[in-house]
PDB file of N, CA and C in Angstrom:
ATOM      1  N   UNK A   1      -6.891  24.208   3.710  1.00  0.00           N
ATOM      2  CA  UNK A   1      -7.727  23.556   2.711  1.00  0.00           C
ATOM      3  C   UNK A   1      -7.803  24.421   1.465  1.00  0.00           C
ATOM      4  N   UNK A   2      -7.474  23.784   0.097  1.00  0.00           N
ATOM      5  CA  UNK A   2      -7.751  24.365  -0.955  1.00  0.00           C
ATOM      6  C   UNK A   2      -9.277  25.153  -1.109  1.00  0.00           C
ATOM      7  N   UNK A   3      -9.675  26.318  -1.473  1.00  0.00           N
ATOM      8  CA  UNK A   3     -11.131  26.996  -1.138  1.00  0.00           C
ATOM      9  C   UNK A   3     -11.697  26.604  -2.962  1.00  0.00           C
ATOM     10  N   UNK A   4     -10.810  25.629  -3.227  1.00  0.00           N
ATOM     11  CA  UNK A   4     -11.495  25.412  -4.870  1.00  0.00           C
ATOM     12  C   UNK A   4     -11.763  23.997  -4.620  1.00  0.00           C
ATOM     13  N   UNK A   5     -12.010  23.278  -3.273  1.00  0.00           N
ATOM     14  CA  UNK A   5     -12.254  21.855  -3.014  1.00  0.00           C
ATOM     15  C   UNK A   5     -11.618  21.045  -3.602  1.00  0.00           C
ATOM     16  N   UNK A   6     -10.350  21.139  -4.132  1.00  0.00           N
ATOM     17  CA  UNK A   6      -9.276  20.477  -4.720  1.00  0.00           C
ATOM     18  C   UNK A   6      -8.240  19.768  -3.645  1.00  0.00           C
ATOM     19  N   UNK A   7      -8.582  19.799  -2.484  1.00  0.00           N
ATOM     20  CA  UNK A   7      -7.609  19.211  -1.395  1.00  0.00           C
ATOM     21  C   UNK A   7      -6.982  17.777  -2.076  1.00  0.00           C
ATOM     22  N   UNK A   8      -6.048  17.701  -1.720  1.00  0.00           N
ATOM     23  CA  UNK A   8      -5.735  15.955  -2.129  1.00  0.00           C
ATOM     24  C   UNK A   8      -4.630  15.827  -0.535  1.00  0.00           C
ATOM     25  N   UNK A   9      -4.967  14.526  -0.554  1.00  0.00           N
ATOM     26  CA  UNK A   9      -4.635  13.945   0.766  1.00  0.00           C
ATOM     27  C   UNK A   9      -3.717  12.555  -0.398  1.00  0.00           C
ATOM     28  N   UNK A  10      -2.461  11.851   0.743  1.00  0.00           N
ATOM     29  CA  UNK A  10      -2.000  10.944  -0.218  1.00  0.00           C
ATOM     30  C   UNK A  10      -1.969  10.217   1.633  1.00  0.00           C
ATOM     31  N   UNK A  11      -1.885   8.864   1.283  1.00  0.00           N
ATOM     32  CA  UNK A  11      -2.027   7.420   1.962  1.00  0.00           C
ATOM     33  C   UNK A  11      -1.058   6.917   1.914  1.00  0.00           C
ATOM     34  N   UNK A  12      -0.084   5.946   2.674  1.00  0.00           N
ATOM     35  CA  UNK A  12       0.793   5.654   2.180  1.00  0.00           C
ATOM     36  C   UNK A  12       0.817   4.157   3.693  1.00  0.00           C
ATOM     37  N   UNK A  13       0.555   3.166   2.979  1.00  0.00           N
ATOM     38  CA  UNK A  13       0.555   1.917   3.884  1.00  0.00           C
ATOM     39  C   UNK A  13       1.432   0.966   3.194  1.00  0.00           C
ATOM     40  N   UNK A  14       2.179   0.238   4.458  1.00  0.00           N
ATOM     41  CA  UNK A  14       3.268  -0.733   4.503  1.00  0.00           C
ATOM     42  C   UNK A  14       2.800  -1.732   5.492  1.00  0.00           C
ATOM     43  N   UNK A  15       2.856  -2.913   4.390  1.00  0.00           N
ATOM     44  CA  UNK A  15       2.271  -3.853   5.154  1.00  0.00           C
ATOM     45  C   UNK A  15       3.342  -5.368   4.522  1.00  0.00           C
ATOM     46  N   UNK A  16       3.491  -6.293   6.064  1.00  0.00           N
ATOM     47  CA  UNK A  16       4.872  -6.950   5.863  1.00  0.00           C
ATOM     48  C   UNK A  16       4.488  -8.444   6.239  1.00  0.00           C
ATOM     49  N   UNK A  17       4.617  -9.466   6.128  1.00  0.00           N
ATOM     50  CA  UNK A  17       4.119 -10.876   6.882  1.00  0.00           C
ATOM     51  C   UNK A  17       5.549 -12.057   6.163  1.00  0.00           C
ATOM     52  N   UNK A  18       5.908 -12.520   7.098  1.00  0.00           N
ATOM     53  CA  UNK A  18       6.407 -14.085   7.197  1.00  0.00           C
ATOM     54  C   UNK A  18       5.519 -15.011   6.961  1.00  0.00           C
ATOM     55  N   UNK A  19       5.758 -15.629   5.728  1.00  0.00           N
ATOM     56  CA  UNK A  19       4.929 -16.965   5.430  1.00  0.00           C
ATOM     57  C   UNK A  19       5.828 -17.999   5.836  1.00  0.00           C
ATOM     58  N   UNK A  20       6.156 -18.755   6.853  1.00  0.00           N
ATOM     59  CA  UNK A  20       6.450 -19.842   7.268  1.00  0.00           C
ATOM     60  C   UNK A  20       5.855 -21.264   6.725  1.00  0.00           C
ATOM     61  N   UNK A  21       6.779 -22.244   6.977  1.00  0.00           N
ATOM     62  CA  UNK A  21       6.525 -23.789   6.579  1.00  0.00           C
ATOM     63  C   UNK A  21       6.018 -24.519   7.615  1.00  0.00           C
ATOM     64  N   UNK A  22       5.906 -26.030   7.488  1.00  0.00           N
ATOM     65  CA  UNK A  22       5.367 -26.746   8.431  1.00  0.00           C
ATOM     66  C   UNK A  22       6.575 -27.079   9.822  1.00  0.00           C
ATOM     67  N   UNK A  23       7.920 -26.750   9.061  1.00  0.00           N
ATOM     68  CA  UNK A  23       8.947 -26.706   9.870  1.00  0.00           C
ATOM     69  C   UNK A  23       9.071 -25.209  10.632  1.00  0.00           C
ATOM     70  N   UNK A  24       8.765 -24.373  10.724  1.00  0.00           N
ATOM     71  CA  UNK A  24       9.004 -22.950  11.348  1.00  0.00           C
ATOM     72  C   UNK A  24       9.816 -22.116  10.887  1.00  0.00           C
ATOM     73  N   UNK A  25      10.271 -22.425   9.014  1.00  0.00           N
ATOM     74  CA  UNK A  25      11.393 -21.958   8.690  1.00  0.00           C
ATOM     75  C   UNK A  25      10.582 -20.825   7.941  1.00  0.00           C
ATOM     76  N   UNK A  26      11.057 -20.035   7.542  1.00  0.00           N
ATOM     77  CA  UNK A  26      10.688 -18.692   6.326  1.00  0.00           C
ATOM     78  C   UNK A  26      10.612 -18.959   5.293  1.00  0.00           C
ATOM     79  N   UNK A  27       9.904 -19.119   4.441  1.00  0.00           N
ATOM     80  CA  UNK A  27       9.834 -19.102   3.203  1.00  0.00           C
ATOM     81  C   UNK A  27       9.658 -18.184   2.392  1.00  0.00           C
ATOM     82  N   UNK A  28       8.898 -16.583   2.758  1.00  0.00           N
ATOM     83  CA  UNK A  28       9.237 -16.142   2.068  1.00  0.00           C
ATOM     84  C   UNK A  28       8.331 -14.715   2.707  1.00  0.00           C
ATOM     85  N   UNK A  29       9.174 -13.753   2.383  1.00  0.00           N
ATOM     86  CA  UNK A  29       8.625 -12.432   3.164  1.00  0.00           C
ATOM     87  C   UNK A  29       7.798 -11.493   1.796  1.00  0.00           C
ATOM     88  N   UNK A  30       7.000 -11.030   2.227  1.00  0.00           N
ATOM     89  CA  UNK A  30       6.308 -10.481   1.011  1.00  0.00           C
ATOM     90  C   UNK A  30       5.841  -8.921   1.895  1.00  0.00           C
ATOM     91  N   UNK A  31       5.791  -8.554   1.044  1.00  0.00           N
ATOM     92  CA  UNK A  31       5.873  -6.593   1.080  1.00  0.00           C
ATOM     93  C   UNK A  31       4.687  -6.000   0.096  1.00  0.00           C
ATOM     94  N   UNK A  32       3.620  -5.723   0.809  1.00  0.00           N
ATOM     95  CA  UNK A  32       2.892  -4.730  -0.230  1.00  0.00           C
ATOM     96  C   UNK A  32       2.883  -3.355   0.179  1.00  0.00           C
ATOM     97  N   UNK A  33       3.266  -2.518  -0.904  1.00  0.00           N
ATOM     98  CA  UNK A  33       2.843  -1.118  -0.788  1.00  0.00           C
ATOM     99  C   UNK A  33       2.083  -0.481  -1.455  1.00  0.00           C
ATOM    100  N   UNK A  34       1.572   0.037  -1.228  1.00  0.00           N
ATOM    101  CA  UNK A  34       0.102   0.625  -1.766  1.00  0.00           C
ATOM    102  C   UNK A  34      -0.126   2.023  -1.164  1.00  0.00           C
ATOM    103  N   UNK A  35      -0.280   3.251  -2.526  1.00  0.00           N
ATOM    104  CA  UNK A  35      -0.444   5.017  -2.382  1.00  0.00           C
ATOM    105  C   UNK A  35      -1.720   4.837  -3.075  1.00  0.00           C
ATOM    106  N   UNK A  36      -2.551   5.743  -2.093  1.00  0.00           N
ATOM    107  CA  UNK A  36      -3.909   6.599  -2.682  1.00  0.00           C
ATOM    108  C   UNK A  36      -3.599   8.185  -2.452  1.00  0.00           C
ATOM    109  N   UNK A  37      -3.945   8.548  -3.727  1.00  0.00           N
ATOM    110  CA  UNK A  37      -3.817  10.084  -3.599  1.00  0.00           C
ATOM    111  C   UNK A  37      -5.689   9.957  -3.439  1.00  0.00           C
ATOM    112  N   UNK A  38      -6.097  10.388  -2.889  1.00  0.00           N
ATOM    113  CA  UNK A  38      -7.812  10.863  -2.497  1.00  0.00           C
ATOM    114  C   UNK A  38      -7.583  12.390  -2.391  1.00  0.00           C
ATOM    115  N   UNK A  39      -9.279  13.170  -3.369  1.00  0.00           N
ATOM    116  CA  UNK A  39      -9.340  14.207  -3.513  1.00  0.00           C
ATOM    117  C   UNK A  39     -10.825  14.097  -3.465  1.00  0.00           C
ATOM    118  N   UNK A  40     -11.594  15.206  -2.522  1.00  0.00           N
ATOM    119  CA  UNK A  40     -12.686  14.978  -2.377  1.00  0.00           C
ATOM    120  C   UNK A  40     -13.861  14.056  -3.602  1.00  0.00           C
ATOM    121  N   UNK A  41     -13.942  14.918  -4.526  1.00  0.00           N
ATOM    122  CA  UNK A  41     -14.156  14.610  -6.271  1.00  0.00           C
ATOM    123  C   UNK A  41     -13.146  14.651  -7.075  1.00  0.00           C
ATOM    124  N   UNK A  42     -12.942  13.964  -8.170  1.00  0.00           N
ATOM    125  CA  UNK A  42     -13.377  12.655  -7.676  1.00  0.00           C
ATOM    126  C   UNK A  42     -12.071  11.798  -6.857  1.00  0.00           C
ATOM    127  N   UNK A  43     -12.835  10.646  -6.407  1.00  0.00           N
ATOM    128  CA  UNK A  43     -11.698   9.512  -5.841  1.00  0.00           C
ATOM    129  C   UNK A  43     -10.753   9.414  -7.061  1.00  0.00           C
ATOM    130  N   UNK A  44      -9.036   9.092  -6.824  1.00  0.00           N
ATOM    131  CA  UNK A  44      -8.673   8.475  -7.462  1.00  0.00           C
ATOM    132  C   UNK A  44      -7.847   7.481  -6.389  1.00  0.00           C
ATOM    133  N   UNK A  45      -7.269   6.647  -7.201  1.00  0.00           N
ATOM    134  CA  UNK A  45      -6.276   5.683  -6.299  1.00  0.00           C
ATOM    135  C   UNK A  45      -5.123   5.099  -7.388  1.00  0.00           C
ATOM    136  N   UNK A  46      -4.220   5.788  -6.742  1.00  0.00           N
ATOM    137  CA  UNK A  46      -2.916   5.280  -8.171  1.00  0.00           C
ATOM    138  C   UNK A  46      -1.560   4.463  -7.294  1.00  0.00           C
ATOM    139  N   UNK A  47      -1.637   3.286  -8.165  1.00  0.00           N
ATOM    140  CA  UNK A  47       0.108   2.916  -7.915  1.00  0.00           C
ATOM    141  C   UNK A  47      -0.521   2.033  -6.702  1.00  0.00           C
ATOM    142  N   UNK A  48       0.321   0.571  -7.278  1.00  0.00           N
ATOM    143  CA  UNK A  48       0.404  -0.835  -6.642  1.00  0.00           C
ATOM    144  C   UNK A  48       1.031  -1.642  -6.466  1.00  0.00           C
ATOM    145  N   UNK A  49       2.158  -1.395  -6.090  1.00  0.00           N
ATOM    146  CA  UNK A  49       3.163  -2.202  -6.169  1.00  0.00           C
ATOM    147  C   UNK A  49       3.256  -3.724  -5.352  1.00  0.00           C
ATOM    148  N   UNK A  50       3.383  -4.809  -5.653  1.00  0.00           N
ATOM    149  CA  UNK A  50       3.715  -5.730  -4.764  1.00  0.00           C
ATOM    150  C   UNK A  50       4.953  -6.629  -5.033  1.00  0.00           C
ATOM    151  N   UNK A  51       5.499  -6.699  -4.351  1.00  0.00           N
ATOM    152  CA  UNK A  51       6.887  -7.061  -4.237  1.00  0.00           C
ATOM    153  C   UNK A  51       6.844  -8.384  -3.455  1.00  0.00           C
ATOM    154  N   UNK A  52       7.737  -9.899  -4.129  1.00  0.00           N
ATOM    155  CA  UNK A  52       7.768 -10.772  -2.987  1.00  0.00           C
ATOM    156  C   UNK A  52       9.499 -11.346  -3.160  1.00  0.00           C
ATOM    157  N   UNK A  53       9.818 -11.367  -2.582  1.00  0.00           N
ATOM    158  CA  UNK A  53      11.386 -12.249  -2.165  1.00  0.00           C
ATOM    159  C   UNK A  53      11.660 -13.371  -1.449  1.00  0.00           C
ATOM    160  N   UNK A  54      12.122 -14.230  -1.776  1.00  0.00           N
ATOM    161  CA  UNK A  54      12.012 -15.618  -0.697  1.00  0.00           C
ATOM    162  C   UNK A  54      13.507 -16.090  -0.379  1.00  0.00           C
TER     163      UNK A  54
END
């Protein structure tokens, strides 16, 4: 641990889902990724990317 309470921790989540039709087909896969750098003081939270492809 930084002893100047400067720790930063970074997050890093991937998250994925199939949106399907009334037929069971794919329509379209969508991808969010999303980074938090968190540091005790203050919070920040940077960078949002969302991405969709069909």
């Amino acid at each position: 641990m930084d002893p100047s309470g400067g720790e930063k921790r970074a997050f890093m989540a991937e998250s994925e889902a199939d949106v399907p039709d009334g037929d069971g087909q794919r329509l379209a896969t969508t991808t969010v990724l999303l980074r938090v750098e968190a540091a005790p003081r203050p919070f920040r939270a940077r960078g949002a990317a969302v991405r969709a492809s069909g």
